[in-house]
N, C-alpha and C. Protein backbone atom coordinates (compact mmCIF):
# COMPACT_ATOMS: atom_id res chain seq x y z
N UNK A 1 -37.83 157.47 67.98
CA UNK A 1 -38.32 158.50 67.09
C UNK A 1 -39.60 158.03 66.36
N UNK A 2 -39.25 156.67 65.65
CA UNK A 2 -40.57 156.00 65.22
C UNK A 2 -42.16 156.11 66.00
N UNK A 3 -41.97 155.80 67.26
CA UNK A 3 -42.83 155.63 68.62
C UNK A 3 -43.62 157.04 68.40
N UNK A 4 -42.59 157.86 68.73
CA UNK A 4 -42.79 159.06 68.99
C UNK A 4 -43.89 159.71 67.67
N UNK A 5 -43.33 159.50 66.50
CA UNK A 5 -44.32 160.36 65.67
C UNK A 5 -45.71 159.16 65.44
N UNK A 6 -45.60 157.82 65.76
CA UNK A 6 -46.89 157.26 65.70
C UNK A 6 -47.66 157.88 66.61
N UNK A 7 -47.16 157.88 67.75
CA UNK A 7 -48.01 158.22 68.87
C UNK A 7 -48.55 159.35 68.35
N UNK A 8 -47.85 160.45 68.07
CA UNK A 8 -48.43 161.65 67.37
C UNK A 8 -49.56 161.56 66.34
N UNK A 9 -49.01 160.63 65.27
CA UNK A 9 -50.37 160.34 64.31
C UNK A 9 -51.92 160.22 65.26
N UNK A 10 -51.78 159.07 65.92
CA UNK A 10 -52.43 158.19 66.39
C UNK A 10 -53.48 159.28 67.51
N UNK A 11 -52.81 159.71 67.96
CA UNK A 11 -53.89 160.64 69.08
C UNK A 11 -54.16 162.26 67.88
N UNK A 12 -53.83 162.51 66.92
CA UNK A 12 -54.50 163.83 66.27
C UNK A 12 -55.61 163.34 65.38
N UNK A 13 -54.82 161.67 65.28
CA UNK A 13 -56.45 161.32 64.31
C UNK A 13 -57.48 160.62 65.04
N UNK A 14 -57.19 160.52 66.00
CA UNK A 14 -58.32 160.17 67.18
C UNK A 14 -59.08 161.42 67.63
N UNK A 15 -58.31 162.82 67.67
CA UNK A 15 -59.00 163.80 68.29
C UNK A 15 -59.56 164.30 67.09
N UNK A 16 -59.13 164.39 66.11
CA UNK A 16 -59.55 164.57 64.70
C UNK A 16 -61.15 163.85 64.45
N UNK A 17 -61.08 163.02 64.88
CA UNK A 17 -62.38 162.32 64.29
C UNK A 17 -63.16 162.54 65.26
N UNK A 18 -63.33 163.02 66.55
CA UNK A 18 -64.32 162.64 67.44
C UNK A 18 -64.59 164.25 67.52
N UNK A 19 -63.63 165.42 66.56
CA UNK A 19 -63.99 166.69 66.85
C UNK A 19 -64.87 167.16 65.78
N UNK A 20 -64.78 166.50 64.29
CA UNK A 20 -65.37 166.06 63.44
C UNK A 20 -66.86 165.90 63.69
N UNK A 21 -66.52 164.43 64.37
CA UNK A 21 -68.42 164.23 64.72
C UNK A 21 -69.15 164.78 65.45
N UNK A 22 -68.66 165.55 66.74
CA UNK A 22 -68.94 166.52 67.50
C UNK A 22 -69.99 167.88 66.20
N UNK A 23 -69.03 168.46 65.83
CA UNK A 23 -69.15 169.10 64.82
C UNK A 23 -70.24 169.06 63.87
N UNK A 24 -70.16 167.62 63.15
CA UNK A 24 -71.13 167.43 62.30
C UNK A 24 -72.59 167.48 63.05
N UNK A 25 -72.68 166.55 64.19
CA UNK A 25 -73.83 166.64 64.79
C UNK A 25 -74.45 168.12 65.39
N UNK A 26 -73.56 168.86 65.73
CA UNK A 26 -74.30 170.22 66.10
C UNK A 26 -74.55 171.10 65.06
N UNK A 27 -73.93 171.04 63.65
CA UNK A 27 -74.12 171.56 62.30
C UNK A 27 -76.00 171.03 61.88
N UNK A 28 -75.89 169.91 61.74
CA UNK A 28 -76.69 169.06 61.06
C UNK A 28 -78.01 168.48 62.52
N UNK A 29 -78.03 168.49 63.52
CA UNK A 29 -78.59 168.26 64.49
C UNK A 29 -78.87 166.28 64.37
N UNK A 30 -78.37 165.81 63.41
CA UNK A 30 -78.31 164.57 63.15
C UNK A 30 -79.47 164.24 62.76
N UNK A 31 -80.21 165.51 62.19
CA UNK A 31 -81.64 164.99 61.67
C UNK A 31 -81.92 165.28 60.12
N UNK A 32 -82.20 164.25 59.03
CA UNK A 32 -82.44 164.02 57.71
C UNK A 32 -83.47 164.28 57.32
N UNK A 33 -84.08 165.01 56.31
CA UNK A 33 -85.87 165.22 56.12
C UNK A 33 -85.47 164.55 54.63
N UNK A 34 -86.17 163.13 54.75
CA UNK A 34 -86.53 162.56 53.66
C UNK A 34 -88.14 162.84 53.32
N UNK A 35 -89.03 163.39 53.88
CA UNK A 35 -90.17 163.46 53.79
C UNK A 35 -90.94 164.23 52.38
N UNK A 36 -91.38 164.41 51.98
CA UNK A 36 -91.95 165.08 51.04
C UNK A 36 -93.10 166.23 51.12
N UNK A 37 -93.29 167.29 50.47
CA UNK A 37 -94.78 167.87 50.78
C UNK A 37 -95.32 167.47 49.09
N UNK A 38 -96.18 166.65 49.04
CA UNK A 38 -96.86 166.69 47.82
C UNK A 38 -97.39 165.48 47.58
N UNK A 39 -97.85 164.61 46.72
CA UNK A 39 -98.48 163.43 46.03
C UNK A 39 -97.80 162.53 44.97
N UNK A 40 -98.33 161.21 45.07
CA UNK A 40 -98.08 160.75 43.54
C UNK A 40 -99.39 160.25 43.23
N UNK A 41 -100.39 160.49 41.80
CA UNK A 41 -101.70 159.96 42.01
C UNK A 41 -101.21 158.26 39.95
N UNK A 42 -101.50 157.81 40.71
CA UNK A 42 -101.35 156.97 39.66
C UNK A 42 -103.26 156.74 39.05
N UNK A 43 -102.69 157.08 37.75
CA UNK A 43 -104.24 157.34 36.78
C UNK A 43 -104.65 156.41 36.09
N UNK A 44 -105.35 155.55 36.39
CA UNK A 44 -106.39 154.42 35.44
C UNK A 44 -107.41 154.93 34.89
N UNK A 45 -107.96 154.37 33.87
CA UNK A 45 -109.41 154.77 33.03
C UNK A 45 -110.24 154.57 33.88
N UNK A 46 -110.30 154.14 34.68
CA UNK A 46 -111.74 154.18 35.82
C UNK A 46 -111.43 154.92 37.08
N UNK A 47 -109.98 155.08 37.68
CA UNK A 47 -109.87 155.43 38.97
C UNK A 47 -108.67 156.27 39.05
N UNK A 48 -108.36 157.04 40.38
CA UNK A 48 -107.04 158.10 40.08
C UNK A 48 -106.71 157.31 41.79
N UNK A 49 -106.02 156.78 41.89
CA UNK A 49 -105.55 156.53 43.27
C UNK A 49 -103.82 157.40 44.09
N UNK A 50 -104.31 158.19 44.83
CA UNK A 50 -103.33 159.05 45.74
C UNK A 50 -102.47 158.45 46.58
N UNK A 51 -101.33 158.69 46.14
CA UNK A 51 -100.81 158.65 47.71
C UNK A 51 -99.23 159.70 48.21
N UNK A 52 -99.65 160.07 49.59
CA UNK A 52 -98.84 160.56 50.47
C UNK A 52 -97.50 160.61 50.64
N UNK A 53 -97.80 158.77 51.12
CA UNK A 53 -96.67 158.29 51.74
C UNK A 53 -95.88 157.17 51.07
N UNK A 54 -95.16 156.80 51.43
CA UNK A 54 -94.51 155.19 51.15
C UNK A 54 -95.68 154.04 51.40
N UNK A 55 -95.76 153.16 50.45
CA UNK A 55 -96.31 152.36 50.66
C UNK A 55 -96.07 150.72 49.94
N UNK A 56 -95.92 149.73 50.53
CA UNK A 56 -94.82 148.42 50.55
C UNK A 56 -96.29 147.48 49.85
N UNK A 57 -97.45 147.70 50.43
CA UNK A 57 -98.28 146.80 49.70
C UNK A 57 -99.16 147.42 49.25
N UNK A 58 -99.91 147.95 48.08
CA UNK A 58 -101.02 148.05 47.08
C UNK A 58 -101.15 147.54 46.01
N UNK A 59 -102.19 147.58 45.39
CA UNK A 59 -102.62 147.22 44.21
C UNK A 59 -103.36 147.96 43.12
N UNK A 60 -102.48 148.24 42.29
CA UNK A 60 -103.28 149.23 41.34
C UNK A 60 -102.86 148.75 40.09
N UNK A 61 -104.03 148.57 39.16
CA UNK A 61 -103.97 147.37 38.12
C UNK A 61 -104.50 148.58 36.43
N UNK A 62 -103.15 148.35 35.49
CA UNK A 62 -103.88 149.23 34.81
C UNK A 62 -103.69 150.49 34.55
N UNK A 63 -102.25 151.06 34.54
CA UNK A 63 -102.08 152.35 35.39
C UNK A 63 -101.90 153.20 33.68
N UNK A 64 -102.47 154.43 33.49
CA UNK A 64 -102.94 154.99 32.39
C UNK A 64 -100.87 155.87 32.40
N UNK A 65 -100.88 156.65 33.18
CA UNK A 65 -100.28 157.35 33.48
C UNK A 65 -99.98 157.86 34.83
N UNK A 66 -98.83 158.39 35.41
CA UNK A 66 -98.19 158.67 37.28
C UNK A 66 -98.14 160.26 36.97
N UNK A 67 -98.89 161.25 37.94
CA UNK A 67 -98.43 162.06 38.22
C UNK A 67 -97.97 162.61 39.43
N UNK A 68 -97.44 163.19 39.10
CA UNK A 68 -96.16 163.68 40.59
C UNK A 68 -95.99 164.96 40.91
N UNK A 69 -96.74 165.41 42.67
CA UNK A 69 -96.89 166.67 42.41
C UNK A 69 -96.06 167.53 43.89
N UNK A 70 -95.58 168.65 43.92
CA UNK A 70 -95.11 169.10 44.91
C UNK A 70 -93.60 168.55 44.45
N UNK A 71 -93.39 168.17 46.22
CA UNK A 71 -91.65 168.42 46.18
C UNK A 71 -90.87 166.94 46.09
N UNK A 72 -92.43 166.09 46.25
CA UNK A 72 -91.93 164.59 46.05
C UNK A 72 -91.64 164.63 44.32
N UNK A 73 -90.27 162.91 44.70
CA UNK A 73 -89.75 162.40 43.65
C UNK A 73 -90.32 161.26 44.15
N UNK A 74 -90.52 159.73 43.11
CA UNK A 74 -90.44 158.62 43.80
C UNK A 74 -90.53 157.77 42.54
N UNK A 75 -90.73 156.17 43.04
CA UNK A 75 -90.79 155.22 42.14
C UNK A 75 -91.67 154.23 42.59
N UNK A 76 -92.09 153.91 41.25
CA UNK A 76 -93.50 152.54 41.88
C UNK A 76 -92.86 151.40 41.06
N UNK A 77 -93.17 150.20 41.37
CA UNK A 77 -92.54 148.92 41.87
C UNK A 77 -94.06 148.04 41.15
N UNK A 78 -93.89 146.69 40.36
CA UNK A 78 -94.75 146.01 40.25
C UNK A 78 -94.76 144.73 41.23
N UNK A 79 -93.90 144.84 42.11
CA UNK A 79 -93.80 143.75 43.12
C UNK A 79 -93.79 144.52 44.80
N UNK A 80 -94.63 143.86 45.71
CA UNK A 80 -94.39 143.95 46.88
C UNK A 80 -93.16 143.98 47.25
N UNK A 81 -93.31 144.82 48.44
CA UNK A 81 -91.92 145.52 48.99
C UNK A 81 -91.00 146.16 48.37
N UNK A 82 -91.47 146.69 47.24
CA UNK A 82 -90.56 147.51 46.42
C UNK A 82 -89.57 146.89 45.51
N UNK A 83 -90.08 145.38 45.12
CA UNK A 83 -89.20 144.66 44.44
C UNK A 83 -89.78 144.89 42.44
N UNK A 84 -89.33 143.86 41.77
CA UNK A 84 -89.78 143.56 40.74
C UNK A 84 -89.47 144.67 39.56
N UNK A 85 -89.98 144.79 38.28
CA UNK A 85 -89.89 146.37 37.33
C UNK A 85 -90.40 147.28 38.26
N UNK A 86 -89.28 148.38 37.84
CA UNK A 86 -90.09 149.83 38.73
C UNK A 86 -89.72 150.74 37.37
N UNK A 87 -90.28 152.14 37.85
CA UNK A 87 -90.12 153.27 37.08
C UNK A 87 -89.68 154.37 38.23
N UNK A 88 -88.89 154.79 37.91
CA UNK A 88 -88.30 155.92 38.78
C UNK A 88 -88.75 157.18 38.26
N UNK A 89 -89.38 157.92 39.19
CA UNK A 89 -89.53 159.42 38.43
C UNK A 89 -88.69 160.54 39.43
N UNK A 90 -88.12 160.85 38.79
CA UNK A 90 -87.29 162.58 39.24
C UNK A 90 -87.23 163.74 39.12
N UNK A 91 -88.97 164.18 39.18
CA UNK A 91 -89.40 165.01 39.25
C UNK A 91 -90.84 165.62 38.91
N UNK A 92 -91.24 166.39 39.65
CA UNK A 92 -92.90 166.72 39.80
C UNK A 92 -93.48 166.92 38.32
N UNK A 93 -94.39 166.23 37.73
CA UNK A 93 -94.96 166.28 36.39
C UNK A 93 -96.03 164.99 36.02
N UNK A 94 -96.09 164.95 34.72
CA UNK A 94 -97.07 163.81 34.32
C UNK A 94 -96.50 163.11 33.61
N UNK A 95 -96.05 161.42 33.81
CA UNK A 95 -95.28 160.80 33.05
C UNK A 95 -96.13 159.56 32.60
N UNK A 96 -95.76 159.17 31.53
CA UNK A 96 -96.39 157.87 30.91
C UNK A 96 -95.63 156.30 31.34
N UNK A 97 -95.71 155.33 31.93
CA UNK A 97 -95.27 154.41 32.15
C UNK A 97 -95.21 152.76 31.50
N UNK A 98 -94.43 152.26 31.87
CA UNK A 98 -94.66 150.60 31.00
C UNK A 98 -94.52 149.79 32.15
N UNK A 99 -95.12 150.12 33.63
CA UNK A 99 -95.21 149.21 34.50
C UNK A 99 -96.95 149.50 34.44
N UNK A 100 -97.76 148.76 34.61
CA UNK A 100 -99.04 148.73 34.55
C UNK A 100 -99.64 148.26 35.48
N UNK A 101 -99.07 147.28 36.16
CA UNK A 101 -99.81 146.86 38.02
C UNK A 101 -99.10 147.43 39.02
N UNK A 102 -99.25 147.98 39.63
CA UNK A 102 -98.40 149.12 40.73
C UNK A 102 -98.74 147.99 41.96
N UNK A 103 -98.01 147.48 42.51
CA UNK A 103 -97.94 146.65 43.79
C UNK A 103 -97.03 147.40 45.28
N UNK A 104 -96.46 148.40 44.60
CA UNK A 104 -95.56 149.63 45.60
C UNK A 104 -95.10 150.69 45.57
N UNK A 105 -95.19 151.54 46.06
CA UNK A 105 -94.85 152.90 45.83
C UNK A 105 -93.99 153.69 46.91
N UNK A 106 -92.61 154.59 46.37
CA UNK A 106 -91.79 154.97 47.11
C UNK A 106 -91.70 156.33 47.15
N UNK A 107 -92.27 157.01 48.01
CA UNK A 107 -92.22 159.02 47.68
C UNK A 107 -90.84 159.29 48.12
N UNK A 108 -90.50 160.28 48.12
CA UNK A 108 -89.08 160.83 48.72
C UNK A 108 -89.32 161.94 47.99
N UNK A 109 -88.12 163.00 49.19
CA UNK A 109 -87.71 164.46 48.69
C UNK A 109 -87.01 164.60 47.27
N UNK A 110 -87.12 165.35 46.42
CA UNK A 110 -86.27 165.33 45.01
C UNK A 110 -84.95 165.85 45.49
């Protein structure tokens, strides 16, 4: 009897899960849009520097204020590769910051 209802468990949660992922993948096409449509321009007294995309190495020294425009969210980083103090912003606007050398910058969808 034991046998019997494992076996039972054992193959509905096997068909269970593989009908599941079946499922999810034709729902969802297994494709994620982390991408963004919009900017982050970080503002110095001499310069306004843009950017697009993700980016792991720059240098921007000095930063007045981050604005954030469109549908991107993101965070800039005073260390390469996205390490070190960061400031996270969560959502499109003009924010004042206390990181001042921007060494990385992370866009993403909000």
């Amino acid at each position: 009897m034991l046998k019997v209802f494992l076996t039972v468990v054992l193959l509905s949660t096997v068909r269970g899960t593989s009908l599941r992922r079946r499922r999810s993948v034709i729902n969802d096409g297994g494709h994620v849009e982390t991408e963004c449509v919009g900017n982050l321009r970080l503002v110095t007294n001499a310069k306004t520097e843009t950017f697009s995309t993700s980016m792991s190495r720059v240098l921007v020294r000095d930063i007045a204020r981050v604005v954030v425009e469109g549908s991107c969210c993101g965070v800039i980083y005073s260390g390469v590769n996205y390490r070190g103090r960061s400031h996270s912003i969560n959502r499109p606007g003009e924010f004042l910051t206390r990181v001042r050398h921007v060494k990385s910058v992370v866009l993403r969808r909000c």
